[in-house]
PDB file of N, CA and C in Angstrom:
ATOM      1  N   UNK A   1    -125.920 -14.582   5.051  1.00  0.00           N
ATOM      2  CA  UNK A   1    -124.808 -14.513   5.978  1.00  0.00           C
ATOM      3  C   UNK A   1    -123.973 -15.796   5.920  1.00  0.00           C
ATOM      4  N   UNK A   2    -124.422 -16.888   6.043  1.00  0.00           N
ATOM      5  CA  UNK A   2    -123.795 -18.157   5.524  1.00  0.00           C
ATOM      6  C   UNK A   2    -122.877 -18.566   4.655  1.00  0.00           C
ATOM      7  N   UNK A   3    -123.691 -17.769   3.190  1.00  0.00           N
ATOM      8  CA  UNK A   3    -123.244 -17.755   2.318  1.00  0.00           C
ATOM      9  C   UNK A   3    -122.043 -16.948   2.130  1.00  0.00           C
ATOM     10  N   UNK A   4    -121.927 -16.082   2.508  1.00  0.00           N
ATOM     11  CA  UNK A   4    -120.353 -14.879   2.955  1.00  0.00           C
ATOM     12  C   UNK A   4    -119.901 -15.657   3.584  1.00  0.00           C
ATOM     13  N   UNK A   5    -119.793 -16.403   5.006  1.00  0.00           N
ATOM     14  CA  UNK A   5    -118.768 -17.033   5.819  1.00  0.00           C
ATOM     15  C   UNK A   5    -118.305 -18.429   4.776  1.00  0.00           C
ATOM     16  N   UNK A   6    -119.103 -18.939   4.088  1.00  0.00           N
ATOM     17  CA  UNK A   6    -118.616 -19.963   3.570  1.00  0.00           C
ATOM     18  C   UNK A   6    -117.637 -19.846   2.345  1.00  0.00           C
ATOM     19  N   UNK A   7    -117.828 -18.619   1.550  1.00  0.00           N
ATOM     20  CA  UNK A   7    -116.830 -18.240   0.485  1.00  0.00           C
ATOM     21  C   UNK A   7    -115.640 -17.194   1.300  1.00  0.00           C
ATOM     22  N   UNK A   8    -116.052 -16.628   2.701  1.00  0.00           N
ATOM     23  CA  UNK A   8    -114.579 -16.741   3.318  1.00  0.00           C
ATOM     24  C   UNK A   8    -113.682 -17.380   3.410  1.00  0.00           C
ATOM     25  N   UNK A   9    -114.300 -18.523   3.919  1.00  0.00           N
ATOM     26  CA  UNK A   9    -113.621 -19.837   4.494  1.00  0.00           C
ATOM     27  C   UNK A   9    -112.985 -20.543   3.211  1.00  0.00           C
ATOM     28  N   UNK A  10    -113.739 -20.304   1.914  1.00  0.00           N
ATOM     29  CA  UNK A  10    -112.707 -21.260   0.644  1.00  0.00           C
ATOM     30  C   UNK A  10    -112.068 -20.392   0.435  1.00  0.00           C
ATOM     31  N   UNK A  11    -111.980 -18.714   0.287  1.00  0.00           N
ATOM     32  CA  UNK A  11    -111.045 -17.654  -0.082  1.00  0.00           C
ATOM     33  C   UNK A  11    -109.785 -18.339   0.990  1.00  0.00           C
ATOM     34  N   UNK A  12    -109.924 -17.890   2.156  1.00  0.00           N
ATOM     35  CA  UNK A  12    -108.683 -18.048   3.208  1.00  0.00           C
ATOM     36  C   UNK A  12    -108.057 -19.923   3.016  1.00  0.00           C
ATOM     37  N   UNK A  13    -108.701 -20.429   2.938  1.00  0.00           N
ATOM     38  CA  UNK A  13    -108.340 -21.829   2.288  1.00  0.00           C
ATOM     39  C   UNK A  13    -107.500 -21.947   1.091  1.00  0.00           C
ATOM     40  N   UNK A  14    -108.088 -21.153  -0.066  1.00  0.00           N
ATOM     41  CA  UNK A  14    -106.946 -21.057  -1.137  1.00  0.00           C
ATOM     42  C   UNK A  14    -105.960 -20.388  -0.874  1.00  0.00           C
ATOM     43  N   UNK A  15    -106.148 -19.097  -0.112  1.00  0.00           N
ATOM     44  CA  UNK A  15    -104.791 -18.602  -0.126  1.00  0.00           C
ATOM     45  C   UNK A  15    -103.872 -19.458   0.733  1.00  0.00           C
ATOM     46  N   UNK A  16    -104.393 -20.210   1.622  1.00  0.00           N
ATOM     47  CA  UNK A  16    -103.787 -20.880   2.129  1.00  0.00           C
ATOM     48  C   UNK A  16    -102.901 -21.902   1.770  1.00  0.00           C
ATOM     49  N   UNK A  17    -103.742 -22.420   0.572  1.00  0.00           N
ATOM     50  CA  UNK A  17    -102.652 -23.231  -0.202  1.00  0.00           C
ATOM     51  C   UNK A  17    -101.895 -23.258  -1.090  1.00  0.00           C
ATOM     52  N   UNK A  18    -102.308 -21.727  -1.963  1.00  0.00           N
ATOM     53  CA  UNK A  18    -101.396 -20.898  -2.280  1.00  0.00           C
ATOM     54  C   UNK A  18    -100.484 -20.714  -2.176  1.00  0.00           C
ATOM     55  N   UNK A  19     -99.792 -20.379  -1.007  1.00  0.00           N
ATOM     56  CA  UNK A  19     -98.871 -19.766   0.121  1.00  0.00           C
ATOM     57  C   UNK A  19     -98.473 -20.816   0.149  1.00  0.00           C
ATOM     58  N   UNK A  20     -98.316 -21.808   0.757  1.00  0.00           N
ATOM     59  CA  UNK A  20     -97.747 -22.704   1.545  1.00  0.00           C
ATOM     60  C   UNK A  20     -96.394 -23.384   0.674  1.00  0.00           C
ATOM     61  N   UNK A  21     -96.448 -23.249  -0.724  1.00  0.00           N
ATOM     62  CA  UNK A  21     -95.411 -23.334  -0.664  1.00  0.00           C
ATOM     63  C   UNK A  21     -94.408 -22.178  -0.954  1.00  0.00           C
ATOM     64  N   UNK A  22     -94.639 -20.847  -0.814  1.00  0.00           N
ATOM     65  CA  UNK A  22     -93.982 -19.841  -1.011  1.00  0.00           C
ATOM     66  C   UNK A  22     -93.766 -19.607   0.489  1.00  0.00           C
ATOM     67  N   UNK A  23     -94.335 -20.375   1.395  1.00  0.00           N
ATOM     68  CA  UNK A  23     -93.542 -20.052   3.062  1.00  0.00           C
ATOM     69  C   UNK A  23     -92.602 -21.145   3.202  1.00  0.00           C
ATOM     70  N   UNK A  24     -92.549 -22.495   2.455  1.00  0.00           N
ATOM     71  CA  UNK A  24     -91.324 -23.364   2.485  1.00  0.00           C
ATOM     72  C   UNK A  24     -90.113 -22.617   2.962  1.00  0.00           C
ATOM     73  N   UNK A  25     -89.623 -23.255   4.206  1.00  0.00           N
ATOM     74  CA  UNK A  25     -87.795 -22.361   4.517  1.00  0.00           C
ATOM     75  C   UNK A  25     -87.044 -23.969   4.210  1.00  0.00           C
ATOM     76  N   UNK A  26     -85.780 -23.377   4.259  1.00  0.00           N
ATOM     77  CA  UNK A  26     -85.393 -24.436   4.179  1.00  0.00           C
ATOM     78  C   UNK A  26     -84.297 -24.366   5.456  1.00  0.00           C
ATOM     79  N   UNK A  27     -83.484 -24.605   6.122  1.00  0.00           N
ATOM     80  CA  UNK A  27     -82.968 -24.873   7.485  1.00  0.00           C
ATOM     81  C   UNK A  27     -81.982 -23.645   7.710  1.00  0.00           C
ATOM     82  N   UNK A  28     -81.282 -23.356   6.522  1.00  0.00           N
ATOM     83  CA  UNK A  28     -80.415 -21.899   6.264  1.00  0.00           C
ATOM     84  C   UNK A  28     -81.480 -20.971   6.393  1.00  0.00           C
ATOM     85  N   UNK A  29     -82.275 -20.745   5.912  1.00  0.00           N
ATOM     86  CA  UNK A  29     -83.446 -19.646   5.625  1.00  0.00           C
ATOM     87  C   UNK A  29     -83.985 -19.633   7.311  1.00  0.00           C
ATOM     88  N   UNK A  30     -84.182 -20.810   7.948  1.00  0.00           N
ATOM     89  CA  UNK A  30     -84.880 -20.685   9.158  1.00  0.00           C
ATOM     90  C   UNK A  30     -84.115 -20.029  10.222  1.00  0.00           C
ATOM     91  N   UNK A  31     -82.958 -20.564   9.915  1.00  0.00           N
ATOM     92  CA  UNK A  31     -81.607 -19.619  11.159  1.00  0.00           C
ATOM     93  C   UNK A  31     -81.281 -18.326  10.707  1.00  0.00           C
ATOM     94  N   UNK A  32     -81.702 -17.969   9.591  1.00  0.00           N
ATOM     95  CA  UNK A  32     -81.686 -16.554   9.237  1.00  0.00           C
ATOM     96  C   UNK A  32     -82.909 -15.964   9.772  1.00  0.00           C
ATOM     97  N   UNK A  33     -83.491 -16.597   9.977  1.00  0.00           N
ATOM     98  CA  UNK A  33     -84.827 -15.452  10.534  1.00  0.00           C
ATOM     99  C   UNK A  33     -85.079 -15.935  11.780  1.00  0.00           C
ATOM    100  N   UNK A  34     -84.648 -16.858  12.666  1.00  0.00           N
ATOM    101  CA  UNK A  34     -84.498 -17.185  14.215  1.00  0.00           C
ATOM    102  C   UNK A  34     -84.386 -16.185  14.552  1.00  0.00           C
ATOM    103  N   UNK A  35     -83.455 -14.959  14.455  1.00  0.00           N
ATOM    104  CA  UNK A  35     -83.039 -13.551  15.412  1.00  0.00           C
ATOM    105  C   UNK A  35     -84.870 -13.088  15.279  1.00  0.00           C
ATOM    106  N   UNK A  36     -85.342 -12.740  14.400  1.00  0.00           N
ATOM    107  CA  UNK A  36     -85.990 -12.539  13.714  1.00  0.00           C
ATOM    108  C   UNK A  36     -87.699 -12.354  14.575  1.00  0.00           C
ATOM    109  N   UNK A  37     -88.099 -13.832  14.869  1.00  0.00           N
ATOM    110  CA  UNK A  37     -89.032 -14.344  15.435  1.00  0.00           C
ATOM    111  C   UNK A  37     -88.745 -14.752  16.651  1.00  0.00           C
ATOM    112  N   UNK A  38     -87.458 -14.355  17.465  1.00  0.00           N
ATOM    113  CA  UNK A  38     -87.496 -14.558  18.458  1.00  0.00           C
ATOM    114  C   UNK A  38     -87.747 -12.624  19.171  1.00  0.00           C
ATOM    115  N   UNK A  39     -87.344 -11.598  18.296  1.00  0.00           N
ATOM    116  CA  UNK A  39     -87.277 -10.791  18.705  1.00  0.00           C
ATOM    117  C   UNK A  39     -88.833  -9.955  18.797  1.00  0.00           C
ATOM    118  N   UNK A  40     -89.149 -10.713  17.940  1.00  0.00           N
ATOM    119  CA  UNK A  40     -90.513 -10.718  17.597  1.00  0.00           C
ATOM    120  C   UNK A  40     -91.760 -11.233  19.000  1.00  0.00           C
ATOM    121  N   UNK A  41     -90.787 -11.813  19.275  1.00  0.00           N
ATOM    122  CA  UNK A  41     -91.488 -12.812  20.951  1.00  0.00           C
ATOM    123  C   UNK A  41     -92.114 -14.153  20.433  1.00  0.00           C
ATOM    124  N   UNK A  42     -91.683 -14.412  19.552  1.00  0.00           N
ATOM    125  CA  UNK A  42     -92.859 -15.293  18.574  1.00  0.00           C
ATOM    126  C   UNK A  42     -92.287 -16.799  19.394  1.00  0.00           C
ATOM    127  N   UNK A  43     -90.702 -17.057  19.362  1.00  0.00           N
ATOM    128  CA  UNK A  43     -90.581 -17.936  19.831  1.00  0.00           C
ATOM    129  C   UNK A  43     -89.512 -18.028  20.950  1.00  0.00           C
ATOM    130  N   UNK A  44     -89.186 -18.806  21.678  1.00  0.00           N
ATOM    131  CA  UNK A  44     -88.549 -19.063  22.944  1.00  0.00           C
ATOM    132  C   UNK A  44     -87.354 -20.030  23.150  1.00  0.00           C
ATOM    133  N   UNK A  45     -86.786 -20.135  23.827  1.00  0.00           N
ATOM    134  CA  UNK A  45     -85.780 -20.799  24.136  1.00  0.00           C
ATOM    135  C   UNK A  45     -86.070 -21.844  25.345  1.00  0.00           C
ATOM    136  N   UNK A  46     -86.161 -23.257  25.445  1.00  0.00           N
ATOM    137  CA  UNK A  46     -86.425 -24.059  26.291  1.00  0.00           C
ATOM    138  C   UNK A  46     -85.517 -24.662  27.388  1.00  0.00           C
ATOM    139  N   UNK A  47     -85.985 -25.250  28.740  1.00  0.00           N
ATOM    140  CA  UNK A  47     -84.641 -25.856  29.169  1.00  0.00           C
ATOM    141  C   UNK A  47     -84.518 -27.164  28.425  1.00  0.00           C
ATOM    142  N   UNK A  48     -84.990 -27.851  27.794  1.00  0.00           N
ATOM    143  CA  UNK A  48     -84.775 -28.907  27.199  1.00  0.00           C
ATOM    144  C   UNK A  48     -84.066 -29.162  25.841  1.00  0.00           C
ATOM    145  N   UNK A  49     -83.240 -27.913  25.370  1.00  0.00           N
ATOM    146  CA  UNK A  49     -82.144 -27.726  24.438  1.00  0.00           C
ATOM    147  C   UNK A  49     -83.209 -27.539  23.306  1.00  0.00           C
ATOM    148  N   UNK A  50     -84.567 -26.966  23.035  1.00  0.00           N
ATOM    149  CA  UNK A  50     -85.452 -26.996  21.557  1.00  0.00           C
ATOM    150  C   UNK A  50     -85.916 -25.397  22.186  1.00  0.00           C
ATOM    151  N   UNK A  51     -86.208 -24.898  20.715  1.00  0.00           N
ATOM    152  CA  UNK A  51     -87.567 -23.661  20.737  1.00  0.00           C
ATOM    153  C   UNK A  51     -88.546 -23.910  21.386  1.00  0.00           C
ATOM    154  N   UNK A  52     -88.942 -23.260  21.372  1.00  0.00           N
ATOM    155  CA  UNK A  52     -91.100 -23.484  21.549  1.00  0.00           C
ATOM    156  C   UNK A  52     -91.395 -22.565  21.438  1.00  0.00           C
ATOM    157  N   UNK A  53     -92.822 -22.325  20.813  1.00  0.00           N
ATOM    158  CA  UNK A  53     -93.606 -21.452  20.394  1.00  0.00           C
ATOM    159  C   UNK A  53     -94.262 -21.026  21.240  1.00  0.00           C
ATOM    160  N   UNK A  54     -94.146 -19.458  21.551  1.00  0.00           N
ATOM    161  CA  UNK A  54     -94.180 -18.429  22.653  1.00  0.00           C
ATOM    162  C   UNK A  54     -96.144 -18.008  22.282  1.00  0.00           C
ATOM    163  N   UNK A  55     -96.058 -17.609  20.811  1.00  0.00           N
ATOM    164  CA  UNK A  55     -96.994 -16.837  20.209  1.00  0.00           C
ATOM    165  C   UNK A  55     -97.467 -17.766  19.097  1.00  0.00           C
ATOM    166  N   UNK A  56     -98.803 -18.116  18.792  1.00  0.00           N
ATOM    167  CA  UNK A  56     -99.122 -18.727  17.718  1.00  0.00           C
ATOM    168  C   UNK A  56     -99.001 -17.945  16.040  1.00  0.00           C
ATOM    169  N   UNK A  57     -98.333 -18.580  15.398  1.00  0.00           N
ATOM    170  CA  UNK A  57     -97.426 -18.077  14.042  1.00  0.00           C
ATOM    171  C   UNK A  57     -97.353 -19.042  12.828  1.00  0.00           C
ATOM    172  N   UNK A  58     -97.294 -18.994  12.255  1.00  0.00           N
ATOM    173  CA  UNK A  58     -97.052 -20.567  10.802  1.00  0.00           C
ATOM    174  C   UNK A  58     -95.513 -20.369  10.864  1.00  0.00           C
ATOM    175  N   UNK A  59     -95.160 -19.436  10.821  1.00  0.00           N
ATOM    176  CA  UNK A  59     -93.394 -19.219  10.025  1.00  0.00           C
ATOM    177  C   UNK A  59     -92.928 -19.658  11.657  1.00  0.00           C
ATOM    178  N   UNK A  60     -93.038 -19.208  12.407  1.00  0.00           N
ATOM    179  CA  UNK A  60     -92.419 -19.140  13.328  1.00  0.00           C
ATOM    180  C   UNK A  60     -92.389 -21.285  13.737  1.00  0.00           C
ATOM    181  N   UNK A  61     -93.290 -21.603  13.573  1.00  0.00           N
ATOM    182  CA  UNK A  61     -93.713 -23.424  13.337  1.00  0.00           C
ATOM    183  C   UNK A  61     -92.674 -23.868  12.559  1.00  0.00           C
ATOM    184  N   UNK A  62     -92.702 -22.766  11.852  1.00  0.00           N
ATOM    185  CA  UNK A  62     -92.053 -23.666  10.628  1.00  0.00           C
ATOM    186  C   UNK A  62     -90.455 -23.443  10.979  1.00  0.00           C
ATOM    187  N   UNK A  63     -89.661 -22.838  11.179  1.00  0.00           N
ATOM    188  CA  UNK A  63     -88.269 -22.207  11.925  1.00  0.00           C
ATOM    189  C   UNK A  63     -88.331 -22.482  12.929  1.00  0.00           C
ATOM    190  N   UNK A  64     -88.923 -23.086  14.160  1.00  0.00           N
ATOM    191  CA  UNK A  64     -88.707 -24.081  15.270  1.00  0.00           C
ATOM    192  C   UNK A  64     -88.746 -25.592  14.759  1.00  0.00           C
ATOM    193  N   UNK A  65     -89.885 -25.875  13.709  1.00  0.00           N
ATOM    194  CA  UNK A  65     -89.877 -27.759  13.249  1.00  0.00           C
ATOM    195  C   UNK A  65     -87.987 -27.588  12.993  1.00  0.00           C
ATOM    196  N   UNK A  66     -87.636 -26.839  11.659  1.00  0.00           N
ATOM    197  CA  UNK A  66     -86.663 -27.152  11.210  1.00  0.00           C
ATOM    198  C   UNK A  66     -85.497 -26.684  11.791  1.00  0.00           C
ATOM    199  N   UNK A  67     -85.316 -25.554  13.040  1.00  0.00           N
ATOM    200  CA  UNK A  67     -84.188 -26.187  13.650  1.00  0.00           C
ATOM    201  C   UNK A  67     -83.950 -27.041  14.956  1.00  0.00           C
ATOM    202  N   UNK A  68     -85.270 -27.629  15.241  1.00  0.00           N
ATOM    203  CA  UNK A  68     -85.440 -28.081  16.285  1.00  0.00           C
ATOM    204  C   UNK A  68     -85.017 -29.556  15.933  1.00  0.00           C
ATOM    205  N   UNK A  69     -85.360 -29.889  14.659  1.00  0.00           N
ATOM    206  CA  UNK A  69     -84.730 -31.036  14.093  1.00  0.00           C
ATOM    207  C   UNK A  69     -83.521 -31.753  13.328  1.00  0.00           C
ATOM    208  N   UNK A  70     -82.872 -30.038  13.355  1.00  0.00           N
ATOM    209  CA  UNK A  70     -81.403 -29.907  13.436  1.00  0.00           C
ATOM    210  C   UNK A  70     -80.699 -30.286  14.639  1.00  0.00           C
ATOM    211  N   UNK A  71     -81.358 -29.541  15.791  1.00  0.00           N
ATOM    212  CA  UNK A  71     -80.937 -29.502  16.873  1.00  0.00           C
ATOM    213  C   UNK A  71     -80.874 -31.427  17.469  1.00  0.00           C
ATOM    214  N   UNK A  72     -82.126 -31.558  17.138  1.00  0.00           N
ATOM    215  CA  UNK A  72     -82.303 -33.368  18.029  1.00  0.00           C
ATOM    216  C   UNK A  72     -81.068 -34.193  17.239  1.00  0.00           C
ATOM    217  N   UNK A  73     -80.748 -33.870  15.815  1.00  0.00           N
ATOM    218  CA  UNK A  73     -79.705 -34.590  14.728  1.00  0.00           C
ATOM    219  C   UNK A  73     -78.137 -34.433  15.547  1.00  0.00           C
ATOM    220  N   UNK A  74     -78.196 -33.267  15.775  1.00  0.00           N
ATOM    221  CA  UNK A  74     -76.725 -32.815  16.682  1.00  0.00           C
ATOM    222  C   UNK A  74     -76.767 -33.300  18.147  1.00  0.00           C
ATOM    223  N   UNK A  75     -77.639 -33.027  18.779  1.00  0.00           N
ATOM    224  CA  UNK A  75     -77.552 -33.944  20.310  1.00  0.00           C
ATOM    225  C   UNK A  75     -77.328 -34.959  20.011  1.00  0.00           C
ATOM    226  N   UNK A  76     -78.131 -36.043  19.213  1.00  0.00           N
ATOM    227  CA  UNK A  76     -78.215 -37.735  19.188  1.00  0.00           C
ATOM    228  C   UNK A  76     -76.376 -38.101  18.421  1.00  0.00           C
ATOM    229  N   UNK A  77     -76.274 -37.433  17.868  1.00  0.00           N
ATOM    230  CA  UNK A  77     -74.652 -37.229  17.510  1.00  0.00           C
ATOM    231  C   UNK A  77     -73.534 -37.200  18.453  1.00  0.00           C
ATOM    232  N   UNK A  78     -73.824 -35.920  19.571  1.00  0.00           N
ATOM    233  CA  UNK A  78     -72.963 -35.435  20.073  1.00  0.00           C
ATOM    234  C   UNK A  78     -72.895 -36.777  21.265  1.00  0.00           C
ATOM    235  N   UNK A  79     -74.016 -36.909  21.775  1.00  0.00           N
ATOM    236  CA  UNK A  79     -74.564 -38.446  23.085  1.00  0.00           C
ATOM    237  C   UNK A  79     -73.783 -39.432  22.296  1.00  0.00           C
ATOM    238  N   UNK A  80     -74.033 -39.799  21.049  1.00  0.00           N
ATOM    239  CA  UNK A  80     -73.280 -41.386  20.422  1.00  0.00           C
ATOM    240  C   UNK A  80     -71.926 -41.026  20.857  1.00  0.00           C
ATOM    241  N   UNK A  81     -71.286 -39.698  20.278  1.00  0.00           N
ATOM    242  CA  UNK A  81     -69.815 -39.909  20.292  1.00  0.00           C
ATOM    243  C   UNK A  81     -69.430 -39.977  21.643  1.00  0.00           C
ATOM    244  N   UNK A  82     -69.976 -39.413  22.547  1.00  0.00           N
ATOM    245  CA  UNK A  82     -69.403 -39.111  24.245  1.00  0.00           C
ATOM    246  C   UNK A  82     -70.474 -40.344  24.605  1.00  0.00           C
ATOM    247  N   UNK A  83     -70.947 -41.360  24.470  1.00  0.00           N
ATOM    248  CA  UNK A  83     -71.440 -42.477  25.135  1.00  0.00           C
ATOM    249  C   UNK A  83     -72.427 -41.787  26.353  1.00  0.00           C
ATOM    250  N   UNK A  84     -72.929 -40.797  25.983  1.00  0.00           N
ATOM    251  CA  UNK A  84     -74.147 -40.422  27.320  1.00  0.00           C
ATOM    252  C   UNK A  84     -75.446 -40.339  26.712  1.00  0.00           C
ATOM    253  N   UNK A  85     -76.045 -40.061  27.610  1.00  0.00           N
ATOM    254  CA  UNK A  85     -77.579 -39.938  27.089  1.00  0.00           C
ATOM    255  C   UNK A  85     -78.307 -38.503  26.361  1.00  0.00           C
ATOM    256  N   UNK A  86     -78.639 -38.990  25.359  1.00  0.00           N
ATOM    257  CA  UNK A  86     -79.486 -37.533  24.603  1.00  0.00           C
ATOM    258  C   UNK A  86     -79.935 -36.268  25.152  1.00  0.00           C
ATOM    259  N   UNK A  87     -80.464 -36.880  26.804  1.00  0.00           N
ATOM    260  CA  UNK A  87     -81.126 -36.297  27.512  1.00  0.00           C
ATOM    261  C   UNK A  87     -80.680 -35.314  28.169  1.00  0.00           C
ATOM    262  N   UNK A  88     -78.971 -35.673  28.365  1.00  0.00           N
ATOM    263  CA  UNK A  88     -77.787 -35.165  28.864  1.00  0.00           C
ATOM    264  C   UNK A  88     -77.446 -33.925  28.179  1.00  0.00           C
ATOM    265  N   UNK A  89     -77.401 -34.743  27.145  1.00  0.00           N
ATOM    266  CA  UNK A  89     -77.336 -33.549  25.729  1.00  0.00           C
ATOM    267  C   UNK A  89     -77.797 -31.924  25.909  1.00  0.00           C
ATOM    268  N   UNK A  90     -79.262 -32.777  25.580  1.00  0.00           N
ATOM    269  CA  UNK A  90     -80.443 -31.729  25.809  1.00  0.00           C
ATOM    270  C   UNK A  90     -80.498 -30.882  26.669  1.00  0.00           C
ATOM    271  N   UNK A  91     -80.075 -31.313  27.929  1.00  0.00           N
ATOM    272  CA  UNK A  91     -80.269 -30.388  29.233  1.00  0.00           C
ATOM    273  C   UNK A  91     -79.107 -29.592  28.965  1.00  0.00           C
ATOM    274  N   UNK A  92     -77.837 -30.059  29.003  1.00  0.00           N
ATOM    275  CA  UNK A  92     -76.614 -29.140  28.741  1.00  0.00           C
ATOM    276  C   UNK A  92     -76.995 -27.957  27.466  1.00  0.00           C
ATOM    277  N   UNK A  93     -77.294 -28.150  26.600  1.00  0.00           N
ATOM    278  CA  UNK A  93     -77.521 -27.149  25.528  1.00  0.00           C
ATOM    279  C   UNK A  93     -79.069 -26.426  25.873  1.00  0.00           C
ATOM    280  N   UNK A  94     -79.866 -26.787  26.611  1.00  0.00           N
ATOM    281  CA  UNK A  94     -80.995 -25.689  27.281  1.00  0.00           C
ATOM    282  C   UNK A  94     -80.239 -25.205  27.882  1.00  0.00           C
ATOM    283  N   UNK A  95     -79.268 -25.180  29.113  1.00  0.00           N
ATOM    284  CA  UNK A  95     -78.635 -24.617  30.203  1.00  0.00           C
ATOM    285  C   UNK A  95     -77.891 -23.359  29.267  1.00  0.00           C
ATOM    286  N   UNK A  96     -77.525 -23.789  28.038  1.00  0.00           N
ATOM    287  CA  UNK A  96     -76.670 -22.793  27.743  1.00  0.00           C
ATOM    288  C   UNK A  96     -76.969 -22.059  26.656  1.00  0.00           C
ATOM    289  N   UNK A  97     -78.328 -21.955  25.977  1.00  0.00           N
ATOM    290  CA  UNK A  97     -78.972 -21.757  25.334  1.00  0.00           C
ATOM    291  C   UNK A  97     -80.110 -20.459  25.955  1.00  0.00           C
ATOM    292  N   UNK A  98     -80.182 -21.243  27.293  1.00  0.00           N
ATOM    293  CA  UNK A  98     -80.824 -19.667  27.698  1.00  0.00           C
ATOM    294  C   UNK A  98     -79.925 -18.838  28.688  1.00  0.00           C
ATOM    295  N   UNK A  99     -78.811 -19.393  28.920  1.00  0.00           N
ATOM    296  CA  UNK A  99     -77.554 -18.026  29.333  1.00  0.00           C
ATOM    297  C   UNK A  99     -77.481 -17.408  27.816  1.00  0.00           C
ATOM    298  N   UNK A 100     -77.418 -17.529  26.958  1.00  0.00           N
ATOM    299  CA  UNK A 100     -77.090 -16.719  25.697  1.00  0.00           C
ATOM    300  C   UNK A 100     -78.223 -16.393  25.075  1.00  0.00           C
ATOM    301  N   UNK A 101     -79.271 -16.457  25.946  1.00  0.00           N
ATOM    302  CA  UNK A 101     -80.627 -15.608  25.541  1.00  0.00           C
ATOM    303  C   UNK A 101     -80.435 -14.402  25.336  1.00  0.00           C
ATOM    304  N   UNK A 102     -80.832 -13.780  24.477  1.00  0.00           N
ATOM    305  CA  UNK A 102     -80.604 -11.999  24.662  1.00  0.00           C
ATOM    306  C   UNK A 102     -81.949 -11.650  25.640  1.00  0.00           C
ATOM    307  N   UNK A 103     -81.449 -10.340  26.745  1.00  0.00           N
ATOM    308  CA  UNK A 103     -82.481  -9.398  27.527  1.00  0.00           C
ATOM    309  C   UNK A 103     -83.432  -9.658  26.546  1.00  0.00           C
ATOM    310  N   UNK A 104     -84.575  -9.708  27.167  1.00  0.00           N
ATOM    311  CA  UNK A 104     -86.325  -9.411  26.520  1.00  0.00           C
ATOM    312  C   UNK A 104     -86.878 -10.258  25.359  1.00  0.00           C
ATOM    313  N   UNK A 105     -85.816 -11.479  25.134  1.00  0.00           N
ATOM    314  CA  UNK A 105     -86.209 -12.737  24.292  1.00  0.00           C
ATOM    315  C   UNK A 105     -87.119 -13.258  25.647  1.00  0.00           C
ATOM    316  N   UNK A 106     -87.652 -14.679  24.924  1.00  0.00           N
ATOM    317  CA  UNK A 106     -88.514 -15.316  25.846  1.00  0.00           C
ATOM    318  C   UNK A 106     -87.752 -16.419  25.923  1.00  0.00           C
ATOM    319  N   UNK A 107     -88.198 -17.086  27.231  1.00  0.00           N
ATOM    320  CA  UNK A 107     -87.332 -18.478  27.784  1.00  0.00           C
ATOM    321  C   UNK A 107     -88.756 -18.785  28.705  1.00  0.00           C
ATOM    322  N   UNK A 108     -88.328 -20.468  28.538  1.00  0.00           N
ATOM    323  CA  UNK A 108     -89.442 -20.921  29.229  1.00  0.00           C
ATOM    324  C   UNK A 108     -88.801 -21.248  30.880  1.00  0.00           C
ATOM    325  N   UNK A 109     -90.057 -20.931  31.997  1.00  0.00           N
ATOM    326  CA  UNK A 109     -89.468 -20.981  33.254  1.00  0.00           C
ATOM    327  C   UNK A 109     -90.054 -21.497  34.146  1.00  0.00           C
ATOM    328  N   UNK A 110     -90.076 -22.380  34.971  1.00  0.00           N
ATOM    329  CA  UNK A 110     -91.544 -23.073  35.179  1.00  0.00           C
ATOM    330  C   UNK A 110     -92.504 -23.017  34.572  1.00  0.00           C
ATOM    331  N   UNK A 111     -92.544 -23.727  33.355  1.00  0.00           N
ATOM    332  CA  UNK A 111     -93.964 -23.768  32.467  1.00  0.00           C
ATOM    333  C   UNK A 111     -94.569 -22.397  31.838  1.00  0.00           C
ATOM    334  N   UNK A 112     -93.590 -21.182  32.268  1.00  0.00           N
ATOM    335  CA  UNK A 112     -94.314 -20.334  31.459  1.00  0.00           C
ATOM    336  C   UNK A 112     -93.215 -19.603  30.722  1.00  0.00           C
ATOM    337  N   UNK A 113     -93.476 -19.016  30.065  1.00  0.00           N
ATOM    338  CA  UNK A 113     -92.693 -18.137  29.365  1.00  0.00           C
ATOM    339  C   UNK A 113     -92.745 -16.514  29.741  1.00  0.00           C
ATOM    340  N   UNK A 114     -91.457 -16.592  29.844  1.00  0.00           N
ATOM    341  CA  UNK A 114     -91.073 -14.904  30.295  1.00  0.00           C
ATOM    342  C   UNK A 114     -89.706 -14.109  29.913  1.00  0.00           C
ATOM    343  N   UNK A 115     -90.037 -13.425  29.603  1.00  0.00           N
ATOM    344  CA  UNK A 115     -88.847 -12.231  29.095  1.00  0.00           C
ATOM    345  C   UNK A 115     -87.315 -12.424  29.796  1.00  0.00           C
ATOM    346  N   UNK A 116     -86.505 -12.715  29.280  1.00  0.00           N
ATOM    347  CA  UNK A 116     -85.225 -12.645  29.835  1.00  0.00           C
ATOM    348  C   UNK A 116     -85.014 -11.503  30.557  1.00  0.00           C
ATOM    349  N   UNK A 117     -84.855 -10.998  32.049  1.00  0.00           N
ATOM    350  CA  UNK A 117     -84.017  -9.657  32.191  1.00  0.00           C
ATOM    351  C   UNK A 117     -82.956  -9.017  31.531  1.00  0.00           C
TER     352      UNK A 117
END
């Protein structure tokens, strides 16, 4: 029995590394499939202007890292040019980020996540 769980564990390991770089997105690829994994419930819309991960997923990790780090590049931008704080940023683009939630996406709401009406 050991012996089966342990050549599981290197099977799912190789494929694992296998894969990994055939799941590479690159930041175009990730906003193409945002509709995607959000409709999916996979991921959410925050008040703090970022995703977060609703449902545990790799792709869905991977299409929140990379536009979430789009997203922090454009706030810290948008704060330099208007002389305010990032934070400012952030909150303004959560505020309006989950008005343009679609019905039955997820948004985070006091700490939890729940379905847009």
């Amino acid at each position: 029995m050991k012996y089966l769980t342990s050549i599981k564990v290197l099977l799912l390991t190789a494929i694992f590394a296998i894969s990994l770089p055939v799941m590479a997105l690159n930041l175009q690829q990730a906003m193409a499939a945002l509709g995607q994994v959000k409709a999916e419930g996979l991921v959410g819309e925050q008040t703090n202007g970022y995703l977060g991960l609703v449902s545990p997923n790799a792709t869905a990790e991977e299409v929140i890292k990379l536009i979430n780090d789009a997203r922090r590049a454009e706030y810290t931008k948008l704060a330099q040019q208007n002389s305010i704080a990032v934070a400012d940023v952030e909150a303004l683009a959560g505020k309006k980020a989950i008005e343009r939630t679609s019905s039955g996406h997820y948004i985070l709401r006091d700490g939890n996540w729940v379905k847009k009406p």
